[in-house]
C-alpha atoms as a PDB file:
ATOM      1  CA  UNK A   1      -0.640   9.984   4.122  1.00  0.00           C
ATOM      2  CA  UNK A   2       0.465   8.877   7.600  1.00  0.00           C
ATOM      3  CA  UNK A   3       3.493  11.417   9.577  1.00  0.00           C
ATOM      4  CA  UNK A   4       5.513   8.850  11.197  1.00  0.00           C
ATOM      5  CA  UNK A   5       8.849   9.809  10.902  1.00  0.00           C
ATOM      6  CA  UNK A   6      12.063   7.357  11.507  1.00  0.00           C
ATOM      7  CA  UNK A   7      14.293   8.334  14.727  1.00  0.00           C
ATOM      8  CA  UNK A   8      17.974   7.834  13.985  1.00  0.00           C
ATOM      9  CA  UNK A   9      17.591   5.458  17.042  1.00  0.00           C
ATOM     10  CA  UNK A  10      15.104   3.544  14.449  1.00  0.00           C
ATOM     11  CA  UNK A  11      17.651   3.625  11.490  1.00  0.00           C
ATOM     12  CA  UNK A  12      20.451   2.252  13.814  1.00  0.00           C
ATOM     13  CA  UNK A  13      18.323  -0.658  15.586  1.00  0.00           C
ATOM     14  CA  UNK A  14      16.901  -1.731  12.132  1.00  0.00           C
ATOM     15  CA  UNK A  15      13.616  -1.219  13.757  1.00  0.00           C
ATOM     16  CA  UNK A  16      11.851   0.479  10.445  1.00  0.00           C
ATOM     17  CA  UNK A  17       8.098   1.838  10.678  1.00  0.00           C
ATOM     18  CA  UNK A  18       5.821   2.952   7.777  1.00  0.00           C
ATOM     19  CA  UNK A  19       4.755   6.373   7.158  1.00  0.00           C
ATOM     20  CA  UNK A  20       1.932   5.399  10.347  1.00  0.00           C
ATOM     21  CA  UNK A  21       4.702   4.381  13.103  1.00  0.00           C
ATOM     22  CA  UNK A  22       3.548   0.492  12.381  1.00  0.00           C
ATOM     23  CA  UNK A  23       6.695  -1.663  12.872  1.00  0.00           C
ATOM     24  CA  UNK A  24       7.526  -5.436  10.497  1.00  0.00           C
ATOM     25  CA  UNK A  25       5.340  -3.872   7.125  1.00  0.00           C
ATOM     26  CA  UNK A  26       8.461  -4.680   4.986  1.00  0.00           C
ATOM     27  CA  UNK A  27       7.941  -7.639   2.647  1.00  0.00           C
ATOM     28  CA  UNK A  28      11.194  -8.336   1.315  1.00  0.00           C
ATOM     29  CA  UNK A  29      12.323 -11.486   1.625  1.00  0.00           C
ATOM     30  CA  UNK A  30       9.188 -12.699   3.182  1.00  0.00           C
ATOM     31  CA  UNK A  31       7.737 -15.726   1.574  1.00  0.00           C
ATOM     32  CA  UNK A  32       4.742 -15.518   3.591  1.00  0.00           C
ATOM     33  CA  UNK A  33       3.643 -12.515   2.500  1.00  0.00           C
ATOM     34  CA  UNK A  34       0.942 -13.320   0.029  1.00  0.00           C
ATOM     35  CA  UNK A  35      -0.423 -15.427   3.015  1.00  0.00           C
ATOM     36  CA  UNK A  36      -4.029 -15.563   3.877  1.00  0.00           C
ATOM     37  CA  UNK A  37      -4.788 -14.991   7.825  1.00  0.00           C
ATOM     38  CA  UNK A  38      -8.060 -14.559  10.131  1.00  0.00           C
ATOM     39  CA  UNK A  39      -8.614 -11.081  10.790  1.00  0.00           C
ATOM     40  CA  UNK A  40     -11.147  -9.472  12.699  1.00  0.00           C
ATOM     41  CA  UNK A  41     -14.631  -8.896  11.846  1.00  0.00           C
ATOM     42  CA  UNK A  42     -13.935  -5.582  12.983  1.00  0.00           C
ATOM     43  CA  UNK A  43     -11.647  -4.753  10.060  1.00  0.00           C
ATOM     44  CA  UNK A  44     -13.520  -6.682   7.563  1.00  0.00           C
ATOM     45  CA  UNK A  45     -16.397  -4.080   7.755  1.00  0.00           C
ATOM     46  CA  UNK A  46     -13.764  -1.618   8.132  1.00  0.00           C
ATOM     47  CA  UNK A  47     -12.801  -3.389   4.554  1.00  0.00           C
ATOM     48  CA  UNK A  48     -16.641  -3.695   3.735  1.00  0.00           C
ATOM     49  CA  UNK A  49     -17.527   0.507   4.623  1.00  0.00           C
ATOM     50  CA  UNK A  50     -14.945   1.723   1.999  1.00  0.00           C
ATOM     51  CA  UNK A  51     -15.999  -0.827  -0.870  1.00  0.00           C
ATOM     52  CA  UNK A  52     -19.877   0.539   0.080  1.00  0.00           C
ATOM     53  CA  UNK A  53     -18.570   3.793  -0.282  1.00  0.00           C
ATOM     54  CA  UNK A  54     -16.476   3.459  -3.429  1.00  0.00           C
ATOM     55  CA  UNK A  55     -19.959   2.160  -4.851  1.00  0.00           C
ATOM     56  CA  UNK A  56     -22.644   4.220  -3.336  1.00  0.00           C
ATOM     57  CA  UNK A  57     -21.151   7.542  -3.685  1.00  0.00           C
ATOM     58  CA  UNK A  58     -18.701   7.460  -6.236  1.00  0.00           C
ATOM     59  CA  UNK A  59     -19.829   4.577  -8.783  1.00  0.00           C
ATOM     60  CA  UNK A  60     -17.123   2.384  -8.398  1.00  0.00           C
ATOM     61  CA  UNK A  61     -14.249   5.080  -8.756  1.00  0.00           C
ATOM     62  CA  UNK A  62     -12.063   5.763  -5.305  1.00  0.00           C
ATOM     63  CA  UNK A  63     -13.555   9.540  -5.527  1.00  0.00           C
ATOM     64  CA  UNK A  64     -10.032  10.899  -4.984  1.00  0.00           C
ATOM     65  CA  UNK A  65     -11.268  12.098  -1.526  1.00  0.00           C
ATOM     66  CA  UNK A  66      -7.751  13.029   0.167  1.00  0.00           C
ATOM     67  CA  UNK A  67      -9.635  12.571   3.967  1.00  0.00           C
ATOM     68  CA  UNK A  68     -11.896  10.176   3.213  1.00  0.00           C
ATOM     69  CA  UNK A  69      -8.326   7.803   1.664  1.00  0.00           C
ATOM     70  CA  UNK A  70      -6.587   9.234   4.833  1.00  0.00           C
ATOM     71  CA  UNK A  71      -9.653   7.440   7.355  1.00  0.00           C
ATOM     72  CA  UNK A  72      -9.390   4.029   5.711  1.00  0.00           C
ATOM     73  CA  UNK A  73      -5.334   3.868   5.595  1.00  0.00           C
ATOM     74  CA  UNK A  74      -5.643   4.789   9.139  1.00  0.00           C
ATOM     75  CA  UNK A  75      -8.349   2.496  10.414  1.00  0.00           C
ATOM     76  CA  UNK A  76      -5.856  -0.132   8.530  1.00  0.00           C
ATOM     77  CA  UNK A  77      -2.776   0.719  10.514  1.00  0.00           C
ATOM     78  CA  UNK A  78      -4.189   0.998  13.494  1.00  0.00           C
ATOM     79  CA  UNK A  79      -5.197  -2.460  13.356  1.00  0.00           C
ATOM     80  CA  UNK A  80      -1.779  -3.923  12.223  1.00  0.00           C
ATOM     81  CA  UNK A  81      -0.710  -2.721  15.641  1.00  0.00           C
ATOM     82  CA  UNK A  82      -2.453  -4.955  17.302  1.00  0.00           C
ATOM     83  CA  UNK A  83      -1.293  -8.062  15.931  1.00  0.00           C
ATOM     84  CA  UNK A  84       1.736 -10.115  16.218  1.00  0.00           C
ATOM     85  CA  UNK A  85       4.337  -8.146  14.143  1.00  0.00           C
ATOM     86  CA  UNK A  86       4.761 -11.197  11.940  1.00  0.00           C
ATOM     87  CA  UNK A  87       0.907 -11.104  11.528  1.00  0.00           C
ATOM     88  CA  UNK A  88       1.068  -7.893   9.766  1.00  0.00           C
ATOM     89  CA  UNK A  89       2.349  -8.109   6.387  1.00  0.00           C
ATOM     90  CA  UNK A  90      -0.033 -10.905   5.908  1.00  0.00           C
ATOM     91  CA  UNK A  91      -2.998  -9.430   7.235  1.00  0.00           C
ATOM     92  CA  UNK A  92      -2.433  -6.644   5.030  1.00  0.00           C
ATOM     93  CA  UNK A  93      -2.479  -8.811   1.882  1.00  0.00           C
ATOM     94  CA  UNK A  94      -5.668 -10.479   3.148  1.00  0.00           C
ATOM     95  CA  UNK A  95      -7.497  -6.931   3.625  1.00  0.00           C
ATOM     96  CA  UNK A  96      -6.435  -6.136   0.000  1.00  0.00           C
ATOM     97  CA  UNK A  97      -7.859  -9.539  -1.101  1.00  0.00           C
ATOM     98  CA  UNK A  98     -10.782  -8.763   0.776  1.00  0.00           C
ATOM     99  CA  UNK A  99     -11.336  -5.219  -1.273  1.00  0.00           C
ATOM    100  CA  UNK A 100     -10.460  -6.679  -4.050  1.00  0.00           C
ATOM    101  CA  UNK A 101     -13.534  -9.458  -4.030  1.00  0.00           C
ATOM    102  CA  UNK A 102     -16.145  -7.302  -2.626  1.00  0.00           C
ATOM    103  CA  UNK A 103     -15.656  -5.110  -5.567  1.00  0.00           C
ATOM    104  CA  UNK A 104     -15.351  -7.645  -7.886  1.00  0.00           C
ATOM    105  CA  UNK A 105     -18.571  -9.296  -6.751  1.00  0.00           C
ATOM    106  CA  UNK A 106     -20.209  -6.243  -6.967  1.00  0.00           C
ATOM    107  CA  UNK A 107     -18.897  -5.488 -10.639  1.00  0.00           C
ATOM    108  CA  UNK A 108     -20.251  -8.640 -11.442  1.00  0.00           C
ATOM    109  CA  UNK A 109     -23.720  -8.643  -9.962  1.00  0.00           C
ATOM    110  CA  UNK A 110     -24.203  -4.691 -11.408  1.00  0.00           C
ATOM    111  CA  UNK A 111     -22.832  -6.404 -14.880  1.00  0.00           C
ATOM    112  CA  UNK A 112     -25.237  -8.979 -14.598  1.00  0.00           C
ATOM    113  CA  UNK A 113     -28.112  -6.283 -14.697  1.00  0.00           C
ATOM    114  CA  UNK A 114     -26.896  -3.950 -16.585  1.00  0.00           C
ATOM    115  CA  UNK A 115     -24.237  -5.339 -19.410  1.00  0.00           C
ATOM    116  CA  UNK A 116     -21.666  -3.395 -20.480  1.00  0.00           C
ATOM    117  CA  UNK A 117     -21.584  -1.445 -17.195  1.00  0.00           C
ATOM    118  CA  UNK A 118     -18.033   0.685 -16.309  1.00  0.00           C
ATOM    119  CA  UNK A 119     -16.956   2.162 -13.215  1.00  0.00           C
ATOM    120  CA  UNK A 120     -18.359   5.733 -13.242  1.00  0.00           C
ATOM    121  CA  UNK A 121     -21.131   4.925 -14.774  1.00  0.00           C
ATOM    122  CA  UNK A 122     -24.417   5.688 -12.839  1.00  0.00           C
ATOM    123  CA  UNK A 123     -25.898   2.785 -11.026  1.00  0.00           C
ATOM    124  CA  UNK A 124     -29.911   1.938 -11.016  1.00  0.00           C
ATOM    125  CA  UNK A 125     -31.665   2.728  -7.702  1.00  0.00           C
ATOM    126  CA  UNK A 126     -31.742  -0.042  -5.350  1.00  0.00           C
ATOM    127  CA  UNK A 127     -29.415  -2.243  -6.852  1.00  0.00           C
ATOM    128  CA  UNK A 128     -26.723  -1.770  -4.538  1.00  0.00           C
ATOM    129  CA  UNK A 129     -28.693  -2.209  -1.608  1.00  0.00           C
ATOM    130  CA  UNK A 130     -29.935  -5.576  -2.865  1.00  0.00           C
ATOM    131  CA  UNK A 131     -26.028  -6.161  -4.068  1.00  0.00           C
ATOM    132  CA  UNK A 132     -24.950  -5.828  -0.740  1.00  0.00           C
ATOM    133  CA  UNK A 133     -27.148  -7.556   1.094  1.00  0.00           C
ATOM    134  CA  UNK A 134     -27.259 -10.382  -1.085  1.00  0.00           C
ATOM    135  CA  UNK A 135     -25.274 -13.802  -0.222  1.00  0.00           C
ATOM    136  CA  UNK A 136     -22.555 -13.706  -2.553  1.00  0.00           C
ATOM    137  CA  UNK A 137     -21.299 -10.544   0.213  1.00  0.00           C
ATOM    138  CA  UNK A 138     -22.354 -12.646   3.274  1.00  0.00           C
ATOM    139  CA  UNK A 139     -20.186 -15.729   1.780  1.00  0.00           C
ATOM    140  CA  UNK A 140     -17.213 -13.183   1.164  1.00  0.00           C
ATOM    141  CA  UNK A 141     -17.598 -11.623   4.561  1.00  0.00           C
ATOM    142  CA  UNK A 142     -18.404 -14.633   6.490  1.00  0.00           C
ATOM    143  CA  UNK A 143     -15.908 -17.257   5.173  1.00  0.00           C
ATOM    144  CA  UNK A 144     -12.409 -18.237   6.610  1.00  0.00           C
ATOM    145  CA  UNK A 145      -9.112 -18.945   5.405  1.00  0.00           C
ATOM    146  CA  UNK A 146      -8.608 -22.404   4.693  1.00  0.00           C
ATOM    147  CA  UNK A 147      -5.703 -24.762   4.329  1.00  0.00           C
ATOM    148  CA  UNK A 148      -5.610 -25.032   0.531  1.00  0.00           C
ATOM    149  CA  UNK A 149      -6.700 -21.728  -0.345  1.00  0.00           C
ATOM    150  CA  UNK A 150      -3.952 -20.248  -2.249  1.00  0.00           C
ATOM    151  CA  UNK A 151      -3.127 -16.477  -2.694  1.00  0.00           C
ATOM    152  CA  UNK A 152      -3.372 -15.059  -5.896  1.00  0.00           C
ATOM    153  CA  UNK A 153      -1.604 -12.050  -7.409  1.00  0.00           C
ATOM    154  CA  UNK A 154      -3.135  -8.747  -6.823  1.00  0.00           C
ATOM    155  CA  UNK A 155      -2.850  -7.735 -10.116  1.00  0.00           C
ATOM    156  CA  UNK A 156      -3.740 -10.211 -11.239  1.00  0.00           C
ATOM    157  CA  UNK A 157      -6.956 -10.451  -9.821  1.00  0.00           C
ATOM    158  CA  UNK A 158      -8.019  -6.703 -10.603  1.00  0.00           C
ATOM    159  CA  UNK A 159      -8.064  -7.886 -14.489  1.00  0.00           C
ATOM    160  CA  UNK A 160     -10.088 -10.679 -13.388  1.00  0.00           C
ATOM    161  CA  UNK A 161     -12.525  -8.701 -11.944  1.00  0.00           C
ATOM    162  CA  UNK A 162     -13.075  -6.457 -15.071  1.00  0.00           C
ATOM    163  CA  UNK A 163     -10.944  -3.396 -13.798  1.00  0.00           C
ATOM    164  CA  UNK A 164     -13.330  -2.720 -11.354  1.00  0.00           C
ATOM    165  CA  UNK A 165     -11.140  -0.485  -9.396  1.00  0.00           C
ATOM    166  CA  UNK A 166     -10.379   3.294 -10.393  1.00  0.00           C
ATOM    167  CA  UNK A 167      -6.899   2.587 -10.884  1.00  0.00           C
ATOM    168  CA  UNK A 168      -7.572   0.576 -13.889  1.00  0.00           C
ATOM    169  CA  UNK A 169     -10.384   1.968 -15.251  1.00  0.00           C
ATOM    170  CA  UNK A 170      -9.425   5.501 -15.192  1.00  0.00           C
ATOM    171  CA  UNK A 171      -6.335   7.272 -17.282  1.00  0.00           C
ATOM    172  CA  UNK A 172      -2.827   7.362 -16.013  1.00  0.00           C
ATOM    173  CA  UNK A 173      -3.232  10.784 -14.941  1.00  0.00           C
ATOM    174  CA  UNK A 174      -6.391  10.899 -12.940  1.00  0.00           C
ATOM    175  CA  UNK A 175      -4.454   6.756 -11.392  1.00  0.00           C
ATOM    176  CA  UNK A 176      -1.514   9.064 -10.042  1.00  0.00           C
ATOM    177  CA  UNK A 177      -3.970  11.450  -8.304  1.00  0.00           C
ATOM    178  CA  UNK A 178      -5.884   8.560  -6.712  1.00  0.00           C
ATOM    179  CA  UNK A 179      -2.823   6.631  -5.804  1.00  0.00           C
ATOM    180  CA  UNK A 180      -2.408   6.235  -1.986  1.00  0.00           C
ATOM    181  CA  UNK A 181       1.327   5.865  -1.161  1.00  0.00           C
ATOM    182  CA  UNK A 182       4.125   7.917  -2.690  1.00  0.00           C
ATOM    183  CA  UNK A 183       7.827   8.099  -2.695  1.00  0.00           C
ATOM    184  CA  UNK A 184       9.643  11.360  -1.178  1.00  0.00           C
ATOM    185  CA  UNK A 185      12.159  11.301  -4.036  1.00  0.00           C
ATOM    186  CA  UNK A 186      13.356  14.726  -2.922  1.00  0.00           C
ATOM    187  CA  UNK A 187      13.758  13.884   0.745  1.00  0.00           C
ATOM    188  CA  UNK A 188      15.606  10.908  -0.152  1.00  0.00           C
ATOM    189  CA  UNK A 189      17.686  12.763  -2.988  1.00  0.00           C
ATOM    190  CA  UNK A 190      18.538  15.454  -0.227  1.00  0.00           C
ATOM    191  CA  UNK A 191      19.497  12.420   2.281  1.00  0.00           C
ATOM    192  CA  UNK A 192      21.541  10.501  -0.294  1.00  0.00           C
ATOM    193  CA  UNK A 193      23.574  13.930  -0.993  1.00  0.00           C
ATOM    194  CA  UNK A 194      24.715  14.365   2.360  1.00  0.00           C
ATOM    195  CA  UNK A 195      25.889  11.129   3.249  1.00  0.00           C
ATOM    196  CA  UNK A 196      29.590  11.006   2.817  1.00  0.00           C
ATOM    197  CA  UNK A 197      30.488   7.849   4.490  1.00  0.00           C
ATOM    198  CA  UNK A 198      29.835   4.499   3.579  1.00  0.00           C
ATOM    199  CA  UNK A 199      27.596   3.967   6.843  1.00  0.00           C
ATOM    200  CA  UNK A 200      25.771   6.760   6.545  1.00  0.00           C
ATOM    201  CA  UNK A 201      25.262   5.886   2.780  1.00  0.00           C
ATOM    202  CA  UNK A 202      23.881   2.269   3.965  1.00  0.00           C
ATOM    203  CA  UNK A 203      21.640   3.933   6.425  1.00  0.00           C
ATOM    204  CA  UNK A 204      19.722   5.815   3.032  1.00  0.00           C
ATOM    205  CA  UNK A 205      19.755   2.303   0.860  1.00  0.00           C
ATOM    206  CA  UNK A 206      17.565   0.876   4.278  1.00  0.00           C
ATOM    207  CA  UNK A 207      15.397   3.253   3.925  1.00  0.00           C
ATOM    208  CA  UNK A 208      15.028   3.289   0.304  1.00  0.00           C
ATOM    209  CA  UNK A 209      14.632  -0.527   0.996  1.00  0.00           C
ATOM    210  CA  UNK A 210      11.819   0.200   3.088  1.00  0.00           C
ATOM    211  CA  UNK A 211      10.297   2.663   0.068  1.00  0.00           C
ATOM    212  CA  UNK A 212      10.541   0.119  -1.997  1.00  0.00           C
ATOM    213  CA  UNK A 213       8.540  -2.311   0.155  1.00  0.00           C
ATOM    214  CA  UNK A 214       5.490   0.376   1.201  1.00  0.00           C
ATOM    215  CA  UNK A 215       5.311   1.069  -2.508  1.00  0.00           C
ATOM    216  CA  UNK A 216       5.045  -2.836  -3.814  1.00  0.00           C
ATOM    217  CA  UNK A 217       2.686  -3.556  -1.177  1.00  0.00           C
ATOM    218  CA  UNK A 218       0.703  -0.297  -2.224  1.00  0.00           C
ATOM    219  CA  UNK A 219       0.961  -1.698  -5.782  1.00  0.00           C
ATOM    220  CA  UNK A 220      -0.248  -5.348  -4.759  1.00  0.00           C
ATOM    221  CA  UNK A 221      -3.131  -3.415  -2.739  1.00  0.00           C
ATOM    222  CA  UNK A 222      -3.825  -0.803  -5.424  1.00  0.00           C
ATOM    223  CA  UNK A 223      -2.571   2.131  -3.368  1.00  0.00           C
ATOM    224  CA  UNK A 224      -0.132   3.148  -5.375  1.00  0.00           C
ATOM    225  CA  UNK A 225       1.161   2.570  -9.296  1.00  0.00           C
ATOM    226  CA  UNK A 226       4.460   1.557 -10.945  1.00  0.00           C
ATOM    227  CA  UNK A 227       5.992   4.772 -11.320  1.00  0.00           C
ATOM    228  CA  UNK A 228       6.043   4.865  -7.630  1.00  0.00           C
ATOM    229  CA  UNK A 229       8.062   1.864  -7.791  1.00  0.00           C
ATOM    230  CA  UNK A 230      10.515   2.179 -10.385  1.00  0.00           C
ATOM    231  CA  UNK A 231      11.357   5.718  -8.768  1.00  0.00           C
ATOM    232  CA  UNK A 232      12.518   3.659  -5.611  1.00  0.00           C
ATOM    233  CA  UNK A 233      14.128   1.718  -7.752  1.00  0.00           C
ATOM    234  CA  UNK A 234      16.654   4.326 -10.006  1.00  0.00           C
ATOM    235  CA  UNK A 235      17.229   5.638  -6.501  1.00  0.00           C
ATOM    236  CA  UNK A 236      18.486   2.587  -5.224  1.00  0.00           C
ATOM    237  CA  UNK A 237      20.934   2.228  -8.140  1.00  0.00           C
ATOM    238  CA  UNK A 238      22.303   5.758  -7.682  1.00  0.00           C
ATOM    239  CA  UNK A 239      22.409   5.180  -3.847  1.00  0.00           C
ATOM    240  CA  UNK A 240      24.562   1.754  -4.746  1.00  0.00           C
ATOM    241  CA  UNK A 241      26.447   3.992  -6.998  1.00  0.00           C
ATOM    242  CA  UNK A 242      27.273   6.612  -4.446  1.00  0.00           C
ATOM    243  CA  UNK A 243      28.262   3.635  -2.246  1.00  0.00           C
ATOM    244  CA  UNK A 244      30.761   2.774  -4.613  1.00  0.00           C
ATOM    245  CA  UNK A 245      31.911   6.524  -4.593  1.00  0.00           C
ATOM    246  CA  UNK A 246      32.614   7.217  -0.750  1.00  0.00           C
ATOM    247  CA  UNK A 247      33.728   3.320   0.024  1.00  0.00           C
ATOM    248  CA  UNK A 248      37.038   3.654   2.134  1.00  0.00           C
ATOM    249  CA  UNK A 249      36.567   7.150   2.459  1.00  0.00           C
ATOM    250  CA  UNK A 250      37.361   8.322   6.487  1.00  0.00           C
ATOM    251  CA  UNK A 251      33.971  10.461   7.861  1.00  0.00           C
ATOM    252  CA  UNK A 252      34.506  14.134   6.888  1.00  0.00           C
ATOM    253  CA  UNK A 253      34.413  16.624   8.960  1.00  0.00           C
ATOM    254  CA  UNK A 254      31.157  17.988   8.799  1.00  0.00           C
ATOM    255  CA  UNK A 255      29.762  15.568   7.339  1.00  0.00           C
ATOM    256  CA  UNK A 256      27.460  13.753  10.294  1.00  0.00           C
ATOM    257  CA  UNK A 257      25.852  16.872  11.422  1.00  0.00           C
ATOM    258  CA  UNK A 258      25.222  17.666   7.340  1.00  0.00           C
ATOM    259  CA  UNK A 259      23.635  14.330   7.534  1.00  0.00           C
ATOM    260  CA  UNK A 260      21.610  14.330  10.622  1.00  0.00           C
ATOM    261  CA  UNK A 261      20.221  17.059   9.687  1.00  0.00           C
ATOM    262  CA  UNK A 262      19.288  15.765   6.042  1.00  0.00           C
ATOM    263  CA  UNK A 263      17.834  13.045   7.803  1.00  0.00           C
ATOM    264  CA  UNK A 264      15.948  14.609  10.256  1.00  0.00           C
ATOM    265  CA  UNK A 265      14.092  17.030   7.698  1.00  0.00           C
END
């Protein structure tokens, strides 16, 4: 999802953007990044809409719906642009939070009709509408971040709340096809190939760097799962590796237009 593509102006300045052109989304090294924040109602129904959805139409499962996944990540990013670009990683772990109660409340209330209920199992008439209009959602929607509320891990929190996702509820297979973020291993494979330098080999562990921090936060948010991240992660070694290789080595000759175009593709 997302088309942004990195300039090599970008990959020089350090000025990395996410696969939808939003700048300051990497979370390594930030300790605030399991912060809660005030966000907009705006995006909290945003938040609310695709929960709904998950629930009315599909049963609880994400539906796999390609467009309908594209929308929300969208309606997301678009948001993060507005904010303070040290607001963003933050307000993106409060939105997951937020997805992650609102399902879990409404796990719990169908559970608390029907016992033994699973995601993708049909759901009485009317209960959903009385779910969601109940006060457990108006306390979720309506309540702000306070001084000694402390973050808790994502995953964490979606065995808490009974696997109420799709991700955790259905097989590995059918959790790959509904996962949300990806790694290019080929692109990056391709782009790790052609750098012969040790600069041009640093510019591919950045952006591997940058992989690796869209596909953590997609875990934490339940975008994405941890084969997506252990991918970034045995291409990190062999880009560390190749480091290793070229160090010392004087720029061949054709080796920066091999690269730029490698990196361009």
């Amino acid at each position: 999802m997302g088309y942004y593509r990195n300039t090599i102006d970008d990959l020089y300045s350090g000025h990395f953007k996410n696969s939808y052109g939003v700048e300051g989304m990497l979370i390594t090294g930030r300790s605030d990044r399991k912060k809660i924040i005030d966000v907009s109602d705006e995006i909290k129904n945003h938040v609310l809409e695709d929960v709904k959805k998950a629930y009315y139409k599909y049963n609880g499962m994400s539906g796999g719906n390609d467009a309908e996944e594209e929308a929300y990540a969208r309606g997301l990013n678009e948001y993060y642009k507005t904010l303070d670009i040290d607001d963003r990683v933050p307000a993106a772990w409060t939105l997951g939070q937020l997805h992650l109660e609102l399902s879990g409340a409404v796990v719990n209330a169908i559970r608390e009709k029907v016992p033994g209920w699973e995601a993708g199992q049909q759901i009485p008439s009317g209960m959903l509408d009385e779910i969601f209009s109940g006060k457990t959602i108006e306390a979720i929607m309506t309540r702000k971040p306070g001084v000694s509320e402390e973050a808790k891990d994502s995953r964490e929190d979606r065995l808490d709340l009974g696997q109420s996702e799709s991700s955790q509820s259905a097989p590995a297979e059918e959790e790959k096809k509904s996962g949300k973020v990806a790694f290019n291993q080929g692109k990056r494979a391709r782009q790790l190939a052609a750098a012969k330098t040790p600069s041009q080999v640093q510019i591919v562990i950045s952006l591997l760097k940058q992989d690796l921090s869209d596909c953590e936060a997609g875990l934490e948010s339940g975008m994405c799962d941890e084969n997506e991240v252990e991918k970034v992660k045995a291409m990190m070694a062999k880009a560390m590796e190749r480091l290793s290789e070229v160090s010392g080595k004087e720029q061949e000759e054709e080796g920066p237009d091999t690269f730029l175009i490698n990196m361009l593709m």
